[in-house]
Protein backbone atom coordinates (compact mmCIF):
# COMPACT_ATOMS: atom_id res chain seq x y z
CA UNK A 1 2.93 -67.33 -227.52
CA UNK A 2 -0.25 -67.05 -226.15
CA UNK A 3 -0.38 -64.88 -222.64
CA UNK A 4 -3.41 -65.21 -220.30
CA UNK A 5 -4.20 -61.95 -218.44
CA UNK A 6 -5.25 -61.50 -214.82
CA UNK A 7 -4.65 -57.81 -214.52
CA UNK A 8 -3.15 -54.40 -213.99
CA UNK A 9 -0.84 -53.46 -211.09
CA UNK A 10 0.73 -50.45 -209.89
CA UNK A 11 4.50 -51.44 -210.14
CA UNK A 12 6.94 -52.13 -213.16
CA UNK A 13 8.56 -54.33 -210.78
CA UNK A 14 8.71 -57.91 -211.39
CA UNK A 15 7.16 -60.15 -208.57
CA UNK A 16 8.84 -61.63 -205.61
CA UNK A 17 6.73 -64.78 -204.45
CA UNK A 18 6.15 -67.48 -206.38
CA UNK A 19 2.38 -67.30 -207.79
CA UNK A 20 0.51 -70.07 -210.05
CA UNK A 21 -2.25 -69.66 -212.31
CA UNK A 22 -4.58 -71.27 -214.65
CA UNK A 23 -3.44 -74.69 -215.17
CA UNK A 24 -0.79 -74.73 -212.81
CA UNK A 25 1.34 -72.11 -214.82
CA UNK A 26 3.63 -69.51 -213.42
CA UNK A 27 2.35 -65.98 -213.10
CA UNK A 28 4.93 -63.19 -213.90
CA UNK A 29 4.22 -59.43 -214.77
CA UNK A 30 5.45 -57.46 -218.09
CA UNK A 31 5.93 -54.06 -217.45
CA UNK A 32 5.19 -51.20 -219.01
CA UNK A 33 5.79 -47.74 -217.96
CA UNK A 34 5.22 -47.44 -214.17
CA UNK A 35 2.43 -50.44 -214.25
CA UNK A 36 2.76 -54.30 -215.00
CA UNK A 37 0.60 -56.62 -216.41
CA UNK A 38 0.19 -59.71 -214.56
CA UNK A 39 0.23 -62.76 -217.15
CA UNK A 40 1.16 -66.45 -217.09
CA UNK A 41 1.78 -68.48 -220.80
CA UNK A 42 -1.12 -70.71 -221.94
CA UNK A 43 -0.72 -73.56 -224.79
CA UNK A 44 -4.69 -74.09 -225.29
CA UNK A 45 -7.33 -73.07 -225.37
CA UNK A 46 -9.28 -72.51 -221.97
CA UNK A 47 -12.36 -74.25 -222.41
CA UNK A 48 -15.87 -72.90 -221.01
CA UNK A 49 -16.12 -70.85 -217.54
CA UNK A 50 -15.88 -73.63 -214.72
CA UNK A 51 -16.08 -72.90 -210.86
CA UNK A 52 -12.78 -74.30 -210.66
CA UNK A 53 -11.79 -71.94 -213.46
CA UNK A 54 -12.79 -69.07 -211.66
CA UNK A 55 -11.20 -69.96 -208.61
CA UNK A 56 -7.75 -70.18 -209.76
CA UNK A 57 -8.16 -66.90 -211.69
CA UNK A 58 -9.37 -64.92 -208.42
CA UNK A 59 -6.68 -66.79 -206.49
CA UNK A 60 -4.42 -64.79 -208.52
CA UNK A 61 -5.86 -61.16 -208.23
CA UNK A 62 -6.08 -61.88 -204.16
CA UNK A 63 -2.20 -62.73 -204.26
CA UNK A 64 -1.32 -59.40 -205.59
CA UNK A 65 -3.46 -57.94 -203.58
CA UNK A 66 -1.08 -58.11 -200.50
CA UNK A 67 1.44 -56.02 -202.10
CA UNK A 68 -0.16 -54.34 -205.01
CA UNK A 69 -3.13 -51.96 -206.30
CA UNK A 70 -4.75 -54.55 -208.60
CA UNK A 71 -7.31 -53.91 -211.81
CA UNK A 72 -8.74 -57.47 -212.07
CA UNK A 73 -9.76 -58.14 -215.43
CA UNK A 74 -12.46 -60.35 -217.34
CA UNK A 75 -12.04 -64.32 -216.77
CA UNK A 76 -10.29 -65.88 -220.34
CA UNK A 77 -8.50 -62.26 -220.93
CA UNK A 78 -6.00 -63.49 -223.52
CA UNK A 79 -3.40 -61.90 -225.85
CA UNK A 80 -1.91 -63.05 -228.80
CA UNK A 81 1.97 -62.21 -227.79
CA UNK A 82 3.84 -59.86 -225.66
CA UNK A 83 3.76 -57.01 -228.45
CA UNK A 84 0.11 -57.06 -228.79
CA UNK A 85 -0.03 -56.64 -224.90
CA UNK A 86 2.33 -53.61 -224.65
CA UNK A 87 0.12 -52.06 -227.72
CA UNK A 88 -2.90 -52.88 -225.49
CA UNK A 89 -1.09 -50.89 -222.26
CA UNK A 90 0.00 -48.40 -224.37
CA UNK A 91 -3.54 -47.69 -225.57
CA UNK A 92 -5.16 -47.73 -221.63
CA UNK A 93 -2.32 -46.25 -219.71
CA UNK A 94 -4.21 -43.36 -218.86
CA UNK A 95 -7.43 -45.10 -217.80
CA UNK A 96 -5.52 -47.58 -216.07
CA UNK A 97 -3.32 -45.49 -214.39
CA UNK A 98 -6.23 -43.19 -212.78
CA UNK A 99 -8.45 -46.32 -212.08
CA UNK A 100 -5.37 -47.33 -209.84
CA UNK A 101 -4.87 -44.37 -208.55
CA UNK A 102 -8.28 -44.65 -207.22
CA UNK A 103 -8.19 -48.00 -205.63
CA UNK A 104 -5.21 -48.03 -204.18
CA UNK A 105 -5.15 -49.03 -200.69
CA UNK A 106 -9.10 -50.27 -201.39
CA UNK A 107 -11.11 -53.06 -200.85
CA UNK A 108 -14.66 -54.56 -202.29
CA UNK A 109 -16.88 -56.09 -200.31
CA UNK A 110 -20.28 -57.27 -201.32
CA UNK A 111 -23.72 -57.37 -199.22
CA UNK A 112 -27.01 -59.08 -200.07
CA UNK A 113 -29.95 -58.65 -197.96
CA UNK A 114 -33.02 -61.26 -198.27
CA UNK A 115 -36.14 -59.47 -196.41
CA UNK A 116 -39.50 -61.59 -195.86
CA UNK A 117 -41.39 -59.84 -198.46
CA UNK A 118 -44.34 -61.67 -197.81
CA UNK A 119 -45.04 -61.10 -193.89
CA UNK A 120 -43.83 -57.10 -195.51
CA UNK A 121 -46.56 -57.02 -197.47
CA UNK A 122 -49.04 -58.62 -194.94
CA UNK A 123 -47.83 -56.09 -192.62
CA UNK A 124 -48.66 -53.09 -194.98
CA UNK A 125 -51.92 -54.49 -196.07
CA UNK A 126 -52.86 -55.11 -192.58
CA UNK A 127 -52.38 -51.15 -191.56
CA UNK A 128 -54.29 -50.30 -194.65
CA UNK A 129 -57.23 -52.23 -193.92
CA UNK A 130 -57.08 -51.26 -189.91
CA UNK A 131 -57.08 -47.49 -191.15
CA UNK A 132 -60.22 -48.18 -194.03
CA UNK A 133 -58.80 -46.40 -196.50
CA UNK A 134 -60.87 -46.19 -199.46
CA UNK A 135 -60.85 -44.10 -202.90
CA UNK A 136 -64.35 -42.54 -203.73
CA UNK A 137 -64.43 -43.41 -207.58
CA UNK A 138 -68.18 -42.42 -209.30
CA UNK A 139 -69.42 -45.00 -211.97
CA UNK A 140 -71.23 -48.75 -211.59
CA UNK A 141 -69.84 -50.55 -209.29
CA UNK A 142 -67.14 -52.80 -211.41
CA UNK A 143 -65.27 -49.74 -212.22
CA UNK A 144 -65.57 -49.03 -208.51
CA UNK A 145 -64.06 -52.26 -207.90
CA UNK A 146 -61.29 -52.34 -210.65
CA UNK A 147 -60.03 -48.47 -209.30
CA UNK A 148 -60.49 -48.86 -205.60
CA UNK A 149 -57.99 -52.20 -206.08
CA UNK A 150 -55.57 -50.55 -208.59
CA UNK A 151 -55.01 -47.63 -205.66
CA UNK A 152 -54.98 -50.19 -203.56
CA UNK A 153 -52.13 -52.04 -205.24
CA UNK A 154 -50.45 -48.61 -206.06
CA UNK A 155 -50.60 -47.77 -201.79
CA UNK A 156 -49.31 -51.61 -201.37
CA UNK A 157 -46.53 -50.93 -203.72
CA UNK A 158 -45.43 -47.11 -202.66
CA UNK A 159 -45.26 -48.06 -198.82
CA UNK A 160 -43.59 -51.64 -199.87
CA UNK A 161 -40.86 -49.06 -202.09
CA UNK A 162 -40.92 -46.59 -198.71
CA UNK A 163 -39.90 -49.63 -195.97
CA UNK A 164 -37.18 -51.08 -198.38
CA UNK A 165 -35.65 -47.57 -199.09
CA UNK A 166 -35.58 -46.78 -194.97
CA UNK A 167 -33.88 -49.85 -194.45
CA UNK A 168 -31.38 -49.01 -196.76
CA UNK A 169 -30.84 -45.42 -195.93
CA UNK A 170 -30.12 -46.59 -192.33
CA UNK A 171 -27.85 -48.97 -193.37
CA UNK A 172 -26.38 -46.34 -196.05
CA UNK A 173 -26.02 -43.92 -192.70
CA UNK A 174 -23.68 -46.46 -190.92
CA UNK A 175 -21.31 -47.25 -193.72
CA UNK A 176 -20.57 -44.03 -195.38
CA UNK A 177 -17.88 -43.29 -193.07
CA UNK A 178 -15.85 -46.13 -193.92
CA UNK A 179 -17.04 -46.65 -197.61
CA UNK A 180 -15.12 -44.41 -200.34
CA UNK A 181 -17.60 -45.27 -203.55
CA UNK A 182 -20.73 -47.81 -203.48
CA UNK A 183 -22.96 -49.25 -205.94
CA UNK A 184 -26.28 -50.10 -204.29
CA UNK A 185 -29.13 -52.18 -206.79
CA UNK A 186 -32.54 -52.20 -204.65
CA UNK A 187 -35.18 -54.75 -205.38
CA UNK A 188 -33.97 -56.58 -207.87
CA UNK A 189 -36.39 -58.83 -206.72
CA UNK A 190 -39.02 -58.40 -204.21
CA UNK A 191 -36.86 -61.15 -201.88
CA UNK A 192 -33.62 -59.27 -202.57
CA UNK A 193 -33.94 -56.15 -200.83
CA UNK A 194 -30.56 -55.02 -201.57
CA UNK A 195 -27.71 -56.37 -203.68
CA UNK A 196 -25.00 -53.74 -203.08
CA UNK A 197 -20.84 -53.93 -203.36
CA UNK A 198 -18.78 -51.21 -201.23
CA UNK A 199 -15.04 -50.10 -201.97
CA UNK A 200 -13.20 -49.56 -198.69
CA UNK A 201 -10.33 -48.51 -197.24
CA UNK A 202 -8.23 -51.23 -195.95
CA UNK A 203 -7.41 -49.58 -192.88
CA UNK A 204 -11.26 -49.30 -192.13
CA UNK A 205 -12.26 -53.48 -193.01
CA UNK A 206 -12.81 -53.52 -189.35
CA UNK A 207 -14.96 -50.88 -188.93
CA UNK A 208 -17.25 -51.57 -191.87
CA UNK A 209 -17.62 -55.25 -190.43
CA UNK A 210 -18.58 -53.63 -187.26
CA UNK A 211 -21.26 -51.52 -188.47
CA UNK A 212 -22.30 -54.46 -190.73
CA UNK A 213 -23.01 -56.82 -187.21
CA UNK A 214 -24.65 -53.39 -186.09
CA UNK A 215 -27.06 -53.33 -189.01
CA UNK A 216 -27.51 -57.13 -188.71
CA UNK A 217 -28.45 -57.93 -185.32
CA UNK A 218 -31.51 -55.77 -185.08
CA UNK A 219 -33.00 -57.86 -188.25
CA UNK A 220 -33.10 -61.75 -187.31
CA UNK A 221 -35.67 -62.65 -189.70
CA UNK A 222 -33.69 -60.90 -192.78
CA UNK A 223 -31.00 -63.18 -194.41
CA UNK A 224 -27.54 -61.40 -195.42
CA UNK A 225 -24.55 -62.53 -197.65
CA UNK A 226 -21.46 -60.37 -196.68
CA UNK A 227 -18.50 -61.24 -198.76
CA UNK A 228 -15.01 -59.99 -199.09
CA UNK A 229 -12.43 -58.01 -199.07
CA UNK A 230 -12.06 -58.90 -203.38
CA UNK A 231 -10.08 -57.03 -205.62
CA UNK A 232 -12.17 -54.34 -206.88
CA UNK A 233 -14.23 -55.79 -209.70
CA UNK A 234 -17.21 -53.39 -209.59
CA UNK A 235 -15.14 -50.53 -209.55
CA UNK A 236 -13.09 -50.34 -212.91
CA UNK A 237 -13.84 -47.85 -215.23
CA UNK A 238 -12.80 -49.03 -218.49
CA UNK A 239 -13.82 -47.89 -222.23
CA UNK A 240 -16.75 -50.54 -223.57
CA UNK A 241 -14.55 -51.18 -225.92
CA UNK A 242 -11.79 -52.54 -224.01
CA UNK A 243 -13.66 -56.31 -223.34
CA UNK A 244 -11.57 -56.46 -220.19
CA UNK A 245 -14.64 -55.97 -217.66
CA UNK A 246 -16.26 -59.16 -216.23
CA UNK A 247 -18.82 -60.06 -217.88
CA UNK A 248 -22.51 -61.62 -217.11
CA UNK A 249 -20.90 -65.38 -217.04
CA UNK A 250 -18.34 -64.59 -214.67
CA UNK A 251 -20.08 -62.80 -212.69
CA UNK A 252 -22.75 -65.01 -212.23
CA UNK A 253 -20.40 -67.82 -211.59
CA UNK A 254 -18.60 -66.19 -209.13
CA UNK A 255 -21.82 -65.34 -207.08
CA UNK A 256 -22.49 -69.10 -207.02
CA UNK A 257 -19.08 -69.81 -205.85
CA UNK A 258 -18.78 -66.93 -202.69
CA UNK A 259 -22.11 -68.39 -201.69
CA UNK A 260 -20.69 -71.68 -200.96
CA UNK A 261 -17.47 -70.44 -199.21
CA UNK A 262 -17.23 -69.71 -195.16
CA UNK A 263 -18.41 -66.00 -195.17
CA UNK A 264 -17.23 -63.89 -192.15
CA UNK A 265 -19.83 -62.40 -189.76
CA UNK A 266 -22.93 -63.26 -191.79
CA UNK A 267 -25.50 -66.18 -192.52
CA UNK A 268 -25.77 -67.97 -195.80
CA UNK A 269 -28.25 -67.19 -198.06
């Protein structure tokens, strides 16, 4: 018997509500310890990662969310039996025990900020051409030309770097009250300013969505995508070697999908 895994919670207790998984099939836990893995019985294969796919499986994790600290795991987590999956707890008690022990009573949310980089850079090309700043380079005058627009370029590029870091700093400043660990990735493009995810407390949801309109209002011509509260994805720590992280195809997926749902307080991107 094949088991399909949706992750780790912090009870041996079996649960109470009726929950359905991939395919329609009932979710149960196995425990092990003081912890339970959260499983349902699969017959095939699951074939490929679909939206629809992804869906059902986060369905899950949000479920046990209401009564549980939950370690989502990687989409198409599956074990060959019931004793292979009690080897597998046995092996990651310890990791998964302090991981839940850290996100207990936590949320993830997840920000993106779109800034016009364009009318940025006009901006800061603008105020260096107002103030004439020029490098004095000695030679002919092509390698005049070729240095004078390399600095330029370098200047373009520093202040571009200094604007998108102040915006985030501010926007850092307002949050970490209310945010117990963050992972921020900055420029990933020059469009996305900031694609960052946030584990917070779930007594402070409110306040963090209040100091998220804060930051927004000020900035009509930036785009944001606020999404959440999700298990805590971006927060696991797990050996490499355990292949129960999402990985790049999930992940990517499941961008596509929280773009299309109703977010709360935010516009589309």
């Amino acid at each position: 018997m094949k088991l399909y895994l949706y992750g780790i919670i912090d009870s041996s207790n079996q649960i109470n509500e009726p929950i359905y998984g991939l395919e329609g099939a009932g979710v149960y836990s196995i425990p092990f310890c003081d912890i339970g893995a959260v499983v349902s019985e699969i017959s095939r294969p699951i074939r490929g990662v679909t939206e629809g796919a992804v869906l059902e499986h986060e369905a899950v994790t949000e479920k046990l969310m209401a009564n549980f600290a939950v370690l989502p795991v990687r989409f198409q987590t599956i074990i060959d039996g019931r004793d292979n999956l009690l080897s597998m707890m046995q092996s990651y008690y310890k990791d998964f025990r302090d991981n839940l022990d850290r996100v207990r009573n936590k949320v993830e949310f997840g920000i993106k900020v779109i800034w016009p980089s364009d009318k940025i850079k006009e901006h800061i090309t603008n105020a260096y051409k107002k103030n004439d700043k020029k490098v004095s380079v000695p030679g002919n005058s092509s390698n005049k030309r070729f240095m004078r627009e390399k600095f330029e370029k370098y200047k373009l590029d520093e202040e571009f770097e200094k604007k998108a870091n102040k915006f985030i700093n501010v926007m850092d400043m307002f949050f970490s009250k209310f945010v117990a660990e963050k992972k921020l990735k900055k420029l990933k493009t020059e469009d996305l300013l900031l694609d960052a995810v946030y584990l917070v407390k779930k007594d402070d949801q409110d306040n963090f969505r209040e100091a998220f309109e804060h930051i927004k209002g000020p900035h009509a011509n930036f785009k944001f995508l606020f999404s959440g509260p999700w298990p805590p994805y971006n927060f696991v720590i797990l050996p490499k070697n355990s292949n129960l992280l999402k990985d790049s195809r999930q992940e990517d997926l499941f961008d596509k999908v929280i773009q299309h749902q109703d977010l709360v307080g935010a516009d589309t991107i």
